[in-house]
ModelCIF file with pLDDT and N, C-alpha, C, O atoms, coordinates in Angstrom:
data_MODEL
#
_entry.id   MODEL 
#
_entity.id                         1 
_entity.type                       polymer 
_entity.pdbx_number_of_molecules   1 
#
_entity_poly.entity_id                      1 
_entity_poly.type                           'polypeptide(L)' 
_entity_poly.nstd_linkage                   no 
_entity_poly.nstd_monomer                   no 
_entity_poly.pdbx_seq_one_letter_code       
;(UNK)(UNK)(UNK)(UNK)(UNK)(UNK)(UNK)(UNK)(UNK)(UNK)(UNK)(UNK)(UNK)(UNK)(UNK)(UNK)
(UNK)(UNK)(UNK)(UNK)(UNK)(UNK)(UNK)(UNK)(UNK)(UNK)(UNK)(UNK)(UNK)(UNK)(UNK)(UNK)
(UNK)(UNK)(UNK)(UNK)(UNK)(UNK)(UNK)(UNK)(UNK)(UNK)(UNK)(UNK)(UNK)(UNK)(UNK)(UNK)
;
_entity_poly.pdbx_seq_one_letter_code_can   XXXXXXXXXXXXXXXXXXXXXXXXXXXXXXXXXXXXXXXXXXXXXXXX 
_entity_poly.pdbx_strand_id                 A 
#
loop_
_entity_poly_seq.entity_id 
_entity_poly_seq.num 
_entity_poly_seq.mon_id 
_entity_poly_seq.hetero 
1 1  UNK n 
1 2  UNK n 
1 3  UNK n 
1 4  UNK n 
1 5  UNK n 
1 6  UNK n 
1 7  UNK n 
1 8  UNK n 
1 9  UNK n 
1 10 UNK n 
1 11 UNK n 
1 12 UNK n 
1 13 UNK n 
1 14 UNK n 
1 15 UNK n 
1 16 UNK n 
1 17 UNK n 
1 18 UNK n 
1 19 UNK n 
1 20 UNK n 
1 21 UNK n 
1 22 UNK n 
1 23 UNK n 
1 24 UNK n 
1 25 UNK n 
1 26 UNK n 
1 27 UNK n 
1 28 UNK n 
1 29 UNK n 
1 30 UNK n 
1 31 UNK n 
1 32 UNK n 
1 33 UNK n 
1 34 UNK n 
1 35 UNK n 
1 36 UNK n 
1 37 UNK n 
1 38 UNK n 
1 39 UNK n 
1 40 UNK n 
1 41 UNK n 
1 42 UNK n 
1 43 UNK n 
1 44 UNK n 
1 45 UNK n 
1 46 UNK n 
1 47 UNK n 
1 48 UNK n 
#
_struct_asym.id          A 
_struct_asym.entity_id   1 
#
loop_
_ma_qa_metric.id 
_ma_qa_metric.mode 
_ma_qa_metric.name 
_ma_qa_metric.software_group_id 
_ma_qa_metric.type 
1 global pLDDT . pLDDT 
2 local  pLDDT . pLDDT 
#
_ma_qa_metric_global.metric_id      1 
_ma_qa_metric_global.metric_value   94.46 
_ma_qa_metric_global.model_id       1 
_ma_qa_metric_global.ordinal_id     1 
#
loop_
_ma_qa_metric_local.label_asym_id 
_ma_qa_metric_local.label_comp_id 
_ma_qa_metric_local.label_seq_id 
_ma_qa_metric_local.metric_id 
_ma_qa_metric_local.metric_value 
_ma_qa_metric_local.model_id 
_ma_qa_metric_local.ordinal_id 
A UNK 1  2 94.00 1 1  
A UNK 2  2 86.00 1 2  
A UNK 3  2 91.00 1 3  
A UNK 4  2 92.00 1 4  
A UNK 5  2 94.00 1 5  
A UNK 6  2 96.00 1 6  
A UNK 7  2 96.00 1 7  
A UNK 8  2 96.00 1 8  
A UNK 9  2 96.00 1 9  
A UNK 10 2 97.00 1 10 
A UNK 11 2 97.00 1 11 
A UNK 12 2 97.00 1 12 
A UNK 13 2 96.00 1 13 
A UNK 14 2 95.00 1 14 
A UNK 15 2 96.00 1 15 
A UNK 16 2 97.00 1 16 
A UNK 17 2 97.00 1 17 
A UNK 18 2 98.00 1 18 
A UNK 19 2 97.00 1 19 
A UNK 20 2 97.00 1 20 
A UNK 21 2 93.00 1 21 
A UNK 22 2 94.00 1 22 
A UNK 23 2 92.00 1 23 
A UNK 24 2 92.00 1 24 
A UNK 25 2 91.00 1 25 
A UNK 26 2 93.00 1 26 
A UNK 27 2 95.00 1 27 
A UNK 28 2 94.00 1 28 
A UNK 29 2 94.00 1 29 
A UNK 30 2 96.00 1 30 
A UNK 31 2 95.00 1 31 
A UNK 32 2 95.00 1 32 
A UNK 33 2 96.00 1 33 
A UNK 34 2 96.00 1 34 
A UNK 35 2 97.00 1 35 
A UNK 36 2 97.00 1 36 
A UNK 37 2 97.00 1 37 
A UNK 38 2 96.00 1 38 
A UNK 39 2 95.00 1 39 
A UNK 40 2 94.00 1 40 
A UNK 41 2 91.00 1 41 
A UNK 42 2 90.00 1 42 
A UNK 43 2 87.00 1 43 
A UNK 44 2 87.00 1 44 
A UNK 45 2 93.00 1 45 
A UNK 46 2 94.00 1 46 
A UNK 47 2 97.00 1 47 
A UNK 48 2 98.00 1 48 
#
loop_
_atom_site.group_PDB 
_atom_site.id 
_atom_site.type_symbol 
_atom_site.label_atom_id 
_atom_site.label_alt_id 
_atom_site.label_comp_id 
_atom_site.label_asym_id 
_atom_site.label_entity_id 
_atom_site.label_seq_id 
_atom_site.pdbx_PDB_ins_code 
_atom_site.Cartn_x 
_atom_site.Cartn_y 
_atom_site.Cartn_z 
_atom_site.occupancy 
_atom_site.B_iso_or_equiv 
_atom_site.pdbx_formal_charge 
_atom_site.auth_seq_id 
_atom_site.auth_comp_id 
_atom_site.auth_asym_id 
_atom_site.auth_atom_id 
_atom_site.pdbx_PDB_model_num 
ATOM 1   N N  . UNK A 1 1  ? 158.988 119.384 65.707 1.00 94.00 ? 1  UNK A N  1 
ATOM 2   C CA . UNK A 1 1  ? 159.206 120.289 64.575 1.00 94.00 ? 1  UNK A CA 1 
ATOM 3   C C  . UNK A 1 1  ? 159.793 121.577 65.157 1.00 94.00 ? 1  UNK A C  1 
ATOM 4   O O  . UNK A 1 1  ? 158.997 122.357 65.681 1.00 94.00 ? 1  UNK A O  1 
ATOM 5   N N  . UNK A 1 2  ? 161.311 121.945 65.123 1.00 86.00 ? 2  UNK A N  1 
ATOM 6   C CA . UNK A 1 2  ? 161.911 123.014 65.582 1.00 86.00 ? 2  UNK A CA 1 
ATOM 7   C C  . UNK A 1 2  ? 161.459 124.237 64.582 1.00 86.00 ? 2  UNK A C  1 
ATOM 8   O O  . UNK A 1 2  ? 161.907 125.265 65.089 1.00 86.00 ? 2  UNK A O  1 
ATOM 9   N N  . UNK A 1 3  ? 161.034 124.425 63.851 1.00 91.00 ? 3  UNK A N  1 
ATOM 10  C CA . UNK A 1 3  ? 160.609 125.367 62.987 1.00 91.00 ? 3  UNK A CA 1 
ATOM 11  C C  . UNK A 1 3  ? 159.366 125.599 63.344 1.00 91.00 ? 3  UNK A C  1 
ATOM 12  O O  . UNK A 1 3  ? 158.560 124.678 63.475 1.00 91.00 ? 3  UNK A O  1 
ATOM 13  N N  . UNK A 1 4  ? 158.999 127.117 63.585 1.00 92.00 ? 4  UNK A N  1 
ATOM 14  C CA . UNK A 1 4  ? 157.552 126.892 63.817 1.00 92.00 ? 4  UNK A CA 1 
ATOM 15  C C  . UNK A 1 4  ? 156.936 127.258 62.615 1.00 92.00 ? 4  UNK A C  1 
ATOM 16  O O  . UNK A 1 4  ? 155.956 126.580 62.308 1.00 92.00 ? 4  UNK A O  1 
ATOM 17  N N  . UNK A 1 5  ? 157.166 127.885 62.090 1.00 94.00 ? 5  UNK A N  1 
ATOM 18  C CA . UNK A 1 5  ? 156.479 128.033 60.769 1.00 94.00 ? 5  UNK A CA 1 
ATOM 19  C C  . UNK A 1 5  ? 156.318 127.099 60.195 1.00 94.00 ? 5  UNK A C  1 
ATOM 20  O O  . UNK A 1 5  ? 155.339 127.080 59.449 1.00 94.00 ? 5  UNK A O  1 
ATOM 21  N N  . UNK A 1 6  ? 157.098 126.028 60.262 1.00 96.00 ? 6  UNK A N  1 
ATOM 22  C CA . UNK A 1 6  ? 157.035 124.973 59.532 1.00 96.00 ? 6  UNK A CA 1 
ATOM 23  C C  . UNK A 1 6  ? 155.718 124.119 60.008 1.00 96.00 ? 6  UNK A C  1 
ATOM 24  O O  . UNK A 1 6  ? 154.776 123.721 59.322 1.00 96.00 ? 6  UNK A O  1 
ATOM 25  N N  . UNK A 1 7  ? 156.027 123.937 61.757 1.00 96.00 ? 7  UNK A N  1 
ATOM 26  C CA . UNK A 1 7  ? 154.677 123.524 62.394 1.00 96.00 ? 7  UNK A CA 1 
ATOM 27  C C  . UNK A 1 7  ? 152.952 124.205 61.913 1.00 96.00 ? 7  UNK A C  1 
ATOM 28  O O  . UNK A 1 7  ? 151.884 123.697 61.574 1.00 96.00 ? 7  UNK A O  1 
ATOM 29  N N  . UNK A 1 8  ? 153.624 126.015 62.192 1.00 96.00 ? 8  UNK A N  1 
ATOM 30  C CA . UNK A 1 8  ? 151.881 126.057 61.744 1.00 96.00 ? 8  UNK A CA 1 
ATOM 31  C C  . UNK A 1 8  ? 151.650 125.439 60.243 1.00 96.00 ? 8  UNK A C  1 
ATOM 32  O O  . UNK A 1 8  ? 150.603 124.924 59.850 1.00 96.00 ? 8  UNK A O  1 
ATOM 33  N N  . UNK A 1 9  ? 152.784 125.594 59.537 1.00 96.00 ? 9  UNK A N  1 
ATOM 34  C CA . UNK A 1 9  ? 152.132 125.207 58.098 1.00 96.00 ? 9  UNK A CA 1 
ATOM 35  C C  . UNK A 1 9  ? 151.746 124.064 57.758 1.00 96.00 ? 9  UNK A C  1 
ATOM 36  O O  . UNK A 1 9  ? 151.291 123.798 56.646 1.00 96.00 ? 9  UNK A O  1 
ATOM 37  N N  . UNK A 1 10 ? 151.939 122.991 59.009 1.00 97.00 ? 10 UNK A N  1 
ATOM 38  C CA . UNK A 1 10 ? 151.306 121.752 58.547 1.00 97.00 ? 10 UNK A CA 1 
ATOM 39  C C  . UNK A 1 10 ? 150.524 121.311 59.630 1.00 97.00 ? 10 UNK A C  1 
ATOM 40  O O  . UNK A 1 10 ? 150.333 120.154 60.003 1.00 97.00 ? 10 UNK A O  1 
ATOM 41  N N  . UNK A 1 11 ? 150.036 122.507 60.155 1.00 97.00 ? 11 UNK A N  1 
ATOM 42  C CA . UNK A 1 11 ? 148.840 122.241 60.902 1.00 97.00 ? 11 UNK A CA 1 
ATOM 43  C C  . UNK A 1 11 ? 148.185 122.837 59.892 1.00 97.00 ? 11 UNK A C  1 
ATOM 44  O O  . UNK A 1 11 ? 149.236 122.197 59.931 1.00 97.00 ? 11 UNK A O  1 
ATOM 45  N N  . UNK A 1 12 ? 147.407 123.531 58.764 1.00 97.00 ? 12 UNK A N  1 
ATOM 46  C CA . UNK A 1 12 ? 147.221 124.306 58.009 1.00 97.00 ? 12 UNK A CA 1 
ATOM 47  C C  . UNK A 1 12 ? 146.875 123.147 57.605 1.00 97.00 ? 12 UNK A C  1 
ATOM 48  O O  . UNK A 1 12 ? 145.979 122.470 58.108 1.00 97.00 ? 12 UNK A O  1 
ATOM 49  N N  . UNK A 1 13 ? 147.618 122.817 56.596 1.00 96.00 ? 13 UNK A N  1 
ATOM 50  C CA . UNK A 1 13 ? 147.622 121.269 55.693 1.00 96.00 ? 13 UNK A CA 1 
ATOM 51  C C  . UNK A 1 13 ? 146.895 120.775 56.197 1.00 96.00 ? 13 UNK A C  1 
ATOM 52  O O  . UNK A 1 13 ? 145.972 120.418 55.465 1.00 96.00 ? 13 UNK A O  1 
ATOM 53  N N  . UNK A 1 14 ? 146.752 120.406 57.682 1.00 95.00 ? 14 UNK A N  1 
ATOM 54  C CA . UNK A 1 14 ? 146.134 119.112 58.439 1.00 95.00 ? 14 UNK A CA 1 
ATOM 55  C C  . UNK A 1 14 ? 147.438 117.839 58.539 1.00 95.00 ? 14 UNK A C  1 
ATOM 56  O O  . UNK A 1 14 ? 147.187 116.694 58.915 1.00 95.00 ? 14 UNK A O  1 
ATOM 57  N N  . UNK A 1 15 ? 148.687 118.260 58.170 1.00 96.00 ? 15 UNK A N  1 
ATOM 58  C CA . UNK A 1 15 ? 149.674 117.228 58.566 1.00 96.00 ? 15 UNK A CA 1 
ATOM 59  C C  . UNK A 1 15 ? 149.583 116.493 60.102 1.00 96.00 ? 15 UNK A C  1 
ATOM 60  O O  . UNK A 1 15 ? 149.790 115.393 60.616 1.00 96.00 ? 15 UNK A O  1 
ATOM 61  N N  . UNK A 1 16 ? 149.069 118.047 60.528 1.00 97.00 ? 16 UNK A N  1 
ATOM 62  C CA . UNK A 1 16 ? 149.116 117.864 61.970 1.00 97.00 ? 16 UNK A CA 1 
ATOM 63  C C  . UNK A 1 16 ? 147.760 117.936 62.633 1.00 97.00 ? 16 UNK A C  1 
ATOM 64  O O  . UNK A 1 16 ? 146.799 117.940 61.863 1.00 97.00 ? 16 UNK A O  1 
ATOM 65  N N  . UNK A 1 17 ? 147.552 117.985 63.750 1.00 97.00 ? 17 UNK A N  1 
ATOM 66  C CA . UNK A 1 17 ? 146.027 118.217 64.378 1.00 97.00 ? 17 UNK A CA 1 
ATOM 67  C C  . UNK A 1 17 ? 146.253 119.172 65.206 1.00 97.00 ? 17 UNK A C  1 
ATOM 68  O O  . UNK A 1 17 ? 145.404 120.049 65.048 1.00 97.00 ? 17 UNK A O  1 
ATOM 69  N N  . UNK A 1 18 ? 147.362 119.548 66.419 1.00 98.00 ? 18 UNK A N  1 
ATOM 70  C CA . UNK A 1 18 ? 147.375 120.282 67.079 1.00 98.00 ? 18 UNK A CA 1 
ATOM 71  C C  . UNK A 1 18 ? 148.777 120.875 67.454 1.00 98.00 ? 18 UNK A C  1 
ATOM 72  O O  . UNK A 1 18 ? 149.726 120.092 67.492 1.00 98.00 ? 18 UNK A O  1 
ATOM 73  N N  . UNK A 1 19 ? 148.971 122.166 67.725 1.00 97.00 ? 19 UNK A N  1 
ATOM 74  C CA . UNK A 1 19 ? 150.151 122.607 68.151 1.00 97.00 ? 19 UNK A CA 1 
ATOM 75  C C  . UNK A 1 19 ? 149.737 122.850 69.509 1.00 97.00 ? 19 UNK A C  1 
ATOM 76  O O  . UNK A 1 19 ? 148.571 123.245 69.509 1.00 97.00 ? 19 UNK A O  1 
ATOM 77  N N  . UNK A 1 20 ? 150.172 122.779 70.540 1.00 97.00 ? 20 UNK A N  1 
ATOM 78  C CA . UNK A 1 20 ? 150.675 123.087 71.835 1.00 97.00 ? 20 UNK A CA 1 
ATOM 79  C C  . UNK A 1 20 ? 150.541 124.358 72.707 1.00 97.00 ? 20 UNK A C  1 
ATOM 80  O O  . UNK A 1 20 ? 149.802 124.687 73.635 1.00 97.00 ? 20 UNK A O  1 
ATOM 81  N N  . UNK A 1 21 ? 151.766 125.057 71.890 1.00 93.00 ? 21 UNK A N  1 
ATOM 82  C CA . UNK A 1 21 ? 152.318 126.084 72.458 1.00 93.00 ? 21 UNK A CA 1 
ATOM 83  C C  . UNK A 1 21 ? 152.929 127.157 71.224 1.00 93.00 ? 21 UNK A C  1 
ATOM 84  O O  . UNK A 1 21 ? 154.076 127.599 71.154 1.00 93.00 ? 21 UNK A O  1 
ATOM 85  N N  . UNK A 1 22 ? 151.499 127.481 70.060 1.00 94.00 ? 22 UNK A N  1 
ATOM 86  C CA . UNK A 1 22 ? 152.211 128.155 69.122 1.00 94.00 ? 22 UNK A CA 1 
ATOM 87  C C  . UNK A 1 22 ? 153.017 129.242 69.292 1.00 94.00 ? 22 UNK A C  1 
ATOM 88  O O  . UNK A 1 22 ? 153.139 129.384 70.509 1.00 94.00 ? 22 UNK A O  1 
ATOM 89  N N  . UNK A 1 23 ? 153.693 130.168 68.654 1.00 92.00 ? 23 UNK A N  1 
ATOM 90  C CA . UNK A 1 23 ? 154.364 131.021 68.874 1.00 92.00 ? 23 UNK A CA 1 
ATOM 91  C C  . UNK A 1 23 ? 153.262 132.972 68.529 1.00 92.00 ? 23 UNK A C  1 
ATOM 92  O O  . UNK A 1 23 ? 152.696 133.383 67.515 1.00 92.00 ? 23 UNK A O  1 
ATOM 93  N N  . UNK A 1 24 ? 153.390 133.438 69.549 1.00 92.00 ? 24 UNK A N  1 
ATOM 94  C CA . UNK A 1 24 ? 152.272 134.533 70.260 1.00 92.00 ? 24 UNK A CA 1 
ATOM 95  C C  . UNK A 1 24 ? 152.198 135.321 68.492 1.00 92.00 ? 24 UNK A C  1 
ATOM 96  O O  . UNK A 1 24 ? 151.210 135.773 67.914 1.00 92.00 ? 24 UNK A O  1 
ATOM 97  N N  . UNK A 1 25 ? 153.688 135.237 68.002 1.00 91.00 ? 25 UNK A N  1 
ATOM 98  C CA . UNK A 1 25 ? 153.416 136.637 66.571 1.00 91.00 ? 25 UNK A CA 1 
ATOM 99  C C  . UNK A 1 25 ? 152.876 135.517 65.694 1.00 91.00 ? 25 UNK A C  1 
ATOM 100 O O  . UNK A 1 25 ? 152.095 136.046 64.904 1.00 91.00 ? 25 UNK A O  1 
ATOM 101 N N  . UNK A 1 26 ? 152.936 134.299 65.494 1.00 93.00 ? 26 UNK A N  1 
ATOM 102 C CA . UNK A 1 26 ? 152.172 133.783 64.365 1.00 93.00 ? 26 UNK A CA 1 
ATOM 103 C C  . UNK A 1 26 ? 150.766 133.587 64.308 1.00 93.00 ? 26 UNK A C  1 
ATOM 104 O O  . UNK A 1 26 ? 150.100 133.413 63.288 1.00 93.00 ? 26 UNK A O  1 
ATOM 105 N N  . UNK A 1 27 ? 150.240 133.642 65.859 1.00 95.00 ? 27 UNK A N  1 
ATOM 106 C CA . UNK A 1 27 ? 148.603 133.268 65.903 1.00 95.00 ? 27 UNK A CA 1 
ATOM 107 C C  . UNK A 1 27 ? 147.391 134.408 65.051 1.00 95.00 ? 27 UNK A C  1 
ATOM 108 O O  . UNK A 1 27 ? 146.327 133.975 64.609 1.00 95.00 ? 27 UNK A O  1 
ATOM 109 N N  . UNK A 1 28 ? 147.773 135.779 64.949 1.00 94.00 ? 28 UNK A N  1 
ATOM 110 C CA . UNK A 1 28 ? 147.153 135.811 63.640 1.00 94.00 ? 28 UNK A CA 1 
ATOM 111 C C  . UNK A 1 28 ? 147.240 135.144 61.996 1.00 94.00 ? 28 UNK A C  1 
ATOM 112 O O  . UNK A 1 28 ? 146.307 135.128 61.192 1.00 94.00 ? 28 UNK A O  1 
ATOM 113 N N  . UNK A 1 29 ? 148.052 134.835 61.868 1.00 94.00 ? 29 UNK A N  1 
ATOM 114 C CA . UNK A 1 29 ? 148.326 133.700 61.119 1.00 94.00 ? 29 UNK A CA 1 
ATOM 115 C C  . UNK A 1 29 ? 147.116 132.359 61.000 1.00 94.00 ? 29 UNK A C  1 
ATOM 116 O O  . UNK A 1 29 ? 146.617 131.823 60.010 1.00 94.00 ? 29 UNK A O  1 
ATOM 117 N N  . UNK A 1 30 ? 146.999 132.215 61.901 1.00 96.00 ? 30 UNK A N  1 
ATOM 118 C CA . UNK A 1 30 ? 146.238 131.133 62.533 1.00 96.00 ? 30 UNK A CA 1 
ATOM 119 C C  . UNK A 1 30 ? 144.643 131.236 62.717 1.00 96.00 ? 30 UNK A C  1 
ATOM 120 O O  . UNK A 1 30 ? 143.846 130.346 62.418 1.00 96.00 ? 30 UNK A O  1 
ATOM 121 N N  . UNK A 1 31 ? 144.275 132.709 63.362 1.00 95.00 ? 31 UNK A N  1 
ATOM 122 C CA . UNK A 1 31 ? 143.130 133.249 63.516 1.00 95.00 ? 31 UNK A CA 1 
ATOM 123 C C  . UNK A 1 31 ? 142.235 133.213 62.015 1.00 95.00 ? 31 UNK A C  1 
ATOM 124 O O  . UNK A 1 31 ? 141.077 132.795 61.998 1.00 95.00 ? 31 UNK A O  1 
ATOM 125 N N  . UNK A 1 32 ? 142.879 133.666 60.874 1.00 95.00 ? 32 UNK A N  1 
ATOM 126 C CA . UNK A 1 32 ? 142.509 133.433 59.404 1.00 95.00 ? 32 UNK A CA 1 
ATOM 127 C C  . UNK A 1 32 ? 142.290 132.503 58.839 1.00 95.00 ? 32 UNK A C  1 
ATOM 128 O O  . UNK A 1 32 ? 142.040 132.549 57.635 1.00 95.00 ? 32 UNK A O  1 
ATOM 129 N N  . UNK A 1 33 ? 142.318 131.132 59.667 1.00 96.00 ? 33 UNK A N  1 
ATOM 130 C CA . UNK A 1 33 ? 142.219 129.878 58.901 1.00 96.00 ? 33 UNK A CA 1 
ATOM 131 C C  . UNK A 1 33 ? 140.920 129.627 59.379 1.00 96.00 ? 33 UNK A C  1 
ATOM 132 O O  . UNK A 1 33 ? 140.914 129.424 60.593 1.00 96.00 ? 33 UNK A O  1 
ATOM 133 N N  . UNK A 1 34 ? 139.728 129.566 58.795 1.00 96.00 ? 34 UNK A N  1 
ATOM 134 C CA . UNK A 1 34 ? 138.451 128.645 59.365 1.00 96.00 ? 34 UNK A CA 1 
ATOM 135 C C  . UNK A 1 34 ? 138.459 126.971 59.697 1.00 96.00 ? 34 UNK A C  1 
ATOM 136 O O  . UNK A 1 34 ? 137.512 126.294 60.096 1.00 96.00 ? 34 UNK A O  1 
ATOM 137 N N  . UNK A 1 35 ? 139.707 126.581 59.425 1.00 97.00 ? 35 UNK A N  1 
ATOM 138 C CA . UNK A 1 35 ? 139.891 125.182 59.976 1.00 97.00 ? 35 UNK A CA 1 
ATOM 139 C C  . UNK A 1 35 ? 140.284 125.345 61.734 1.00 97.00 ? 35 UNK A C  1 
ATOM 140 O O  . UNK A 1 35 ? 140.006 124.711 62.752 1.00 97.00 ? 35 UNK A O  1 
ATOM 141 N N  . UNK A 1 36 ? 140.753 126.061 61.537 1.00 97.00 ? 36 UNK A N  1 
ATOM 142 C CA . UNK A 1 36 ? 141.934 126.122 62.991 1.00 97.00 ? 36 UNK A CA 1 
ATOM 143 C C  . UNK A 1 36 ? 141.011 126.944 64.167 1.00 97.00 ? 36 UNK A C  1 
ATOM 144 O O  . UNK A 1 36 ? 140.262 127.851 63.803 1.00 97.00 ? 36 UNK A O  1 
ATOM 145 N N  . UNK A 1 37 ? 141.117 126.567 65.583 1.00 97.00 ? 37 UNK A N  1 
ATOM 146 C CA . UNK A 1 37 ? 140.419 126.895 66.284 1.00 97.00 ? 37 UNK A CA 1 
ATOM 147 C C  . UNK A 1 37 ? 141.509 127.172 67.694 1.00 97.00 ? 37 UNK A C  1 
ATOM 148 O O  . UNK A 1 37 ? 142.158 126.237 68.164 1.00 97.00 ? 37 UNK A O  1 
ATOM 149 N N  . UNK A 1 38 ? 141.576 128.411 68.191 1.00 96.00 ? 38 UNK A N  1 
ATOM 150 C CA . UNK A 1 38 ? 142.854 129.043 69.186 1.00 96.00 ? 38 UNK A CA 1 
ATOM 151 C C  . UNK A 1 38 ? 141.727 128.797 70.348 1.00 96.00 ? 38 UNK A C  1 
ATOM 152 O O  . UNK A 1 38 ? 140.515 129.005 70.383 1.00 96.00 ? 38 UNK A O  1 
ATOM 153 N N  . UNK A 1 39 ? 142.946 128.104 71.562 1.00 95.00 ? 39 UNK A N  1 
ATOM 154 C CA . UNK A 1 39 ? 141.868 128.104 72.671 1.00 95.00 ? 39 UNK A CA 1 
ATOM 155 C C  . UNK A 1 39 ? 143.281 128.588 73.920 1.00 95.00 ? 39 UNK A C  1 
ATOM 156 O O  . UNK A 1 39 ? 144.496 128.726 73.783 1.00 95.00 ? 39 UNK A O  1 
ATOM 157 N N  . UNK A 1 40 ? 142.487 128.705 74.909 1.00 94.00 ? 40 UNK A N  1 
ATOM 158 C CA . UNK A 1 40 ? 143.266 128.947 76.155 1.00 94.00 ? 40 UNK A CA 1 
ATOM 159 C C  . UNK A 1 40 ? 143.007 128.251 76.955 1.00 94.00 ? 40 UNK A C  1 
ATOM 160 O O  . UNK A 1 40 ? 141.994 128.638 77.537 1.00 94.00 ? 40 UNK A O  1 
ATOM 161 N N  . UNK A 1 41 ? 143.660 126.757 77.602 1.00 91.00 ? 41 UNK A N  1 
ATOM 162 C CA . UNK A 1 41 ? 143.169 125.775 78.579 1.00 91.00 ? 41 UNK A CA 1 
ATOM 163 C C  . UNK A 1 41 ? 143.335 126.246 79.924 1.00 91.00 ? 41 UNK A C  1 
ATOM 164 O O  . UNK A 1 41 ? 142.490 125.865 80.734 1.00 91.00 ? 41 UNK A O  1 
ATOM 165 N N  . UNK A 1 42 ? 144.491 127.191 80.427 1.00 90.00 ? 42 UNK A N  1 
ATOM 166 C CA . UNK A 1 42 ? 144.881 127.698 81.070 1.00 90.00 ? 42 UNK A CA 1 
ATOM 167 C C  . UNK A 1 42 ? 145.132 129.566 81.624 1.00 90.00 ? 42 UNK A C  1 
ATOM 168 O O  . UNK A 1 42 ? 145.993 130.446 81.612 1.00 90.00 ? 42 UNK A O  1 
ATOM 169 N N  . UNK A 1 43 ? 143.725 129.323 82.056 1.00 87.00 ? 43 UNK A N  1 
ATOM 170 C CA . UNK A 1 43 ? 142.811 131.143 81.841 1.00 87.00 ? 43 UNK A CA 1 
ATOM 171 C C  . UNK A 1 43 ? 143.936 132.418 82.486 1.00 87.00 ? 43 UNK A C  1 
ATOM 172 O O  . UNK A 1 43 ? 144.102 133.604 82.198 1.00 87.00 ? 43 UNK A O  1 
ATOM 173 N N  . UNK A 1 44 ? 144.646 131.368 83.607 1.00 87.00 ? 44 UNK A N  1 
ATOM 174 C CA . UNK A 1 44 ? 145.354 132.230 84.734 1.00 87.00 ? 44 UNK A CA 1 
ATOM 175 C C  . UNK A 1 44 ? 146.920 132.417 84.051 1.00 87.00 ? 44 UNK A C  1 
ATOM 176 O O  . UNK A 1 44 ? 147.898 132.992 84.527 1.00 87.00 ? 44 UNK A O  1 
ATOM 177 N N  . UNK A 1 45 ? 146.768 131.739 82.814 1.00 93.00 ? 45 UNK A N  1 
ATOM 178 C CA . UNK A 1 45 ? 148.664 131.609 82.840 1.00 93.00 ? 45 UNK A CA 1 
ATOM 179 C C  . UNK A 1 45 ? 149.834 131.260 83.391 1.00 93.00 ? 45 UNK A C  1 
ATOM 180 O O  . UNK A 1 45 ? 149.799 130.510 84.366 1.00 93.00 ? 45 UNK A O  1 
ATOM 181 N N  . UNK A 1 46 ? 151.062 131.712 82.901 1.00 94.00 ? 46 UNK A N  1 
ATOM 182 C CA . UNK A 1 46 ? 152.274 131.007 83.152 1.00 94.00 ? 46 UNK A CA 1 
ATOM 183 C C  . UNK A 1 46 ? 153.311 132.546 83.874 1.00 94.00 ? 46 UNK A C  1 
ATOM 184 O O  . UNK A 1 46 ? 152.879 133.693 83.993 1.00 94.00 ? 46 UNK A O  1 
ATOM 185 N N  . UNK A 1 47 ? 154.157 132.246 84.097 1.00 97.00 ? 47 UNK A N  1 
ATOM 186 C CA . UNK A 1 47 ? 154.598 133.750 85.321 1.00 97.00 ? 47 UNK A CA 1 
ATOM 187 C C  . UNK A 1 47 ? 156.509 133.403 84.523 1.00 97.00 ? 47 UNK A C  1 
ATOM 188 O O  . UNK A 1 47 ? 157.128 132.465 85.026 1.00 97.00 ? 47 UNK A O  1 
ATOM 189 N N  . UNK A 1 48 ? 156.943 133.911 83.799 1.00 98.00 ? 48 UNK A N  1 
ATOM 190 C CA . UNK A 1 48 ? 158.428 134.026 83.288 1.00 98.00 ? 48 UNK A CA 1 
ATOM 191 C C  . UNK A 1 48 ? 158.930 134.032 84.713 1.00 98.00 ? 48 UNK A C  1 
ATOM 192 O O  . UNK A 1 48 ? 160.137 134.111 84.942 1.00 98.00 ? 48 UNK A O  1 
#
């Protein structure tokens, strides 16, 4: 799904179960849903 909005919105729905690698300005978006649960698997991060 090249759209991410499109992605969170059907993780929302439940179209979907999980996104990946959401995009950093939509995760409040995300934080407001009591379905949806934000995790960090990777504590140390990624280096651009």
């Amino acid at each position: 799904i090249a759209d991410m909005q499109t992605a969170i919105n059907a993780l929302i729905s439940g179209e979907i179960d999980m996104i990946e690698a959401p995009s950093h300005d939509l995760l409040p978006v995300l934080e407001k849903d009591r379905d949806i649960e934000i995790v960090i698997p990777d504590t140390l991060g990624n280096t651009y």
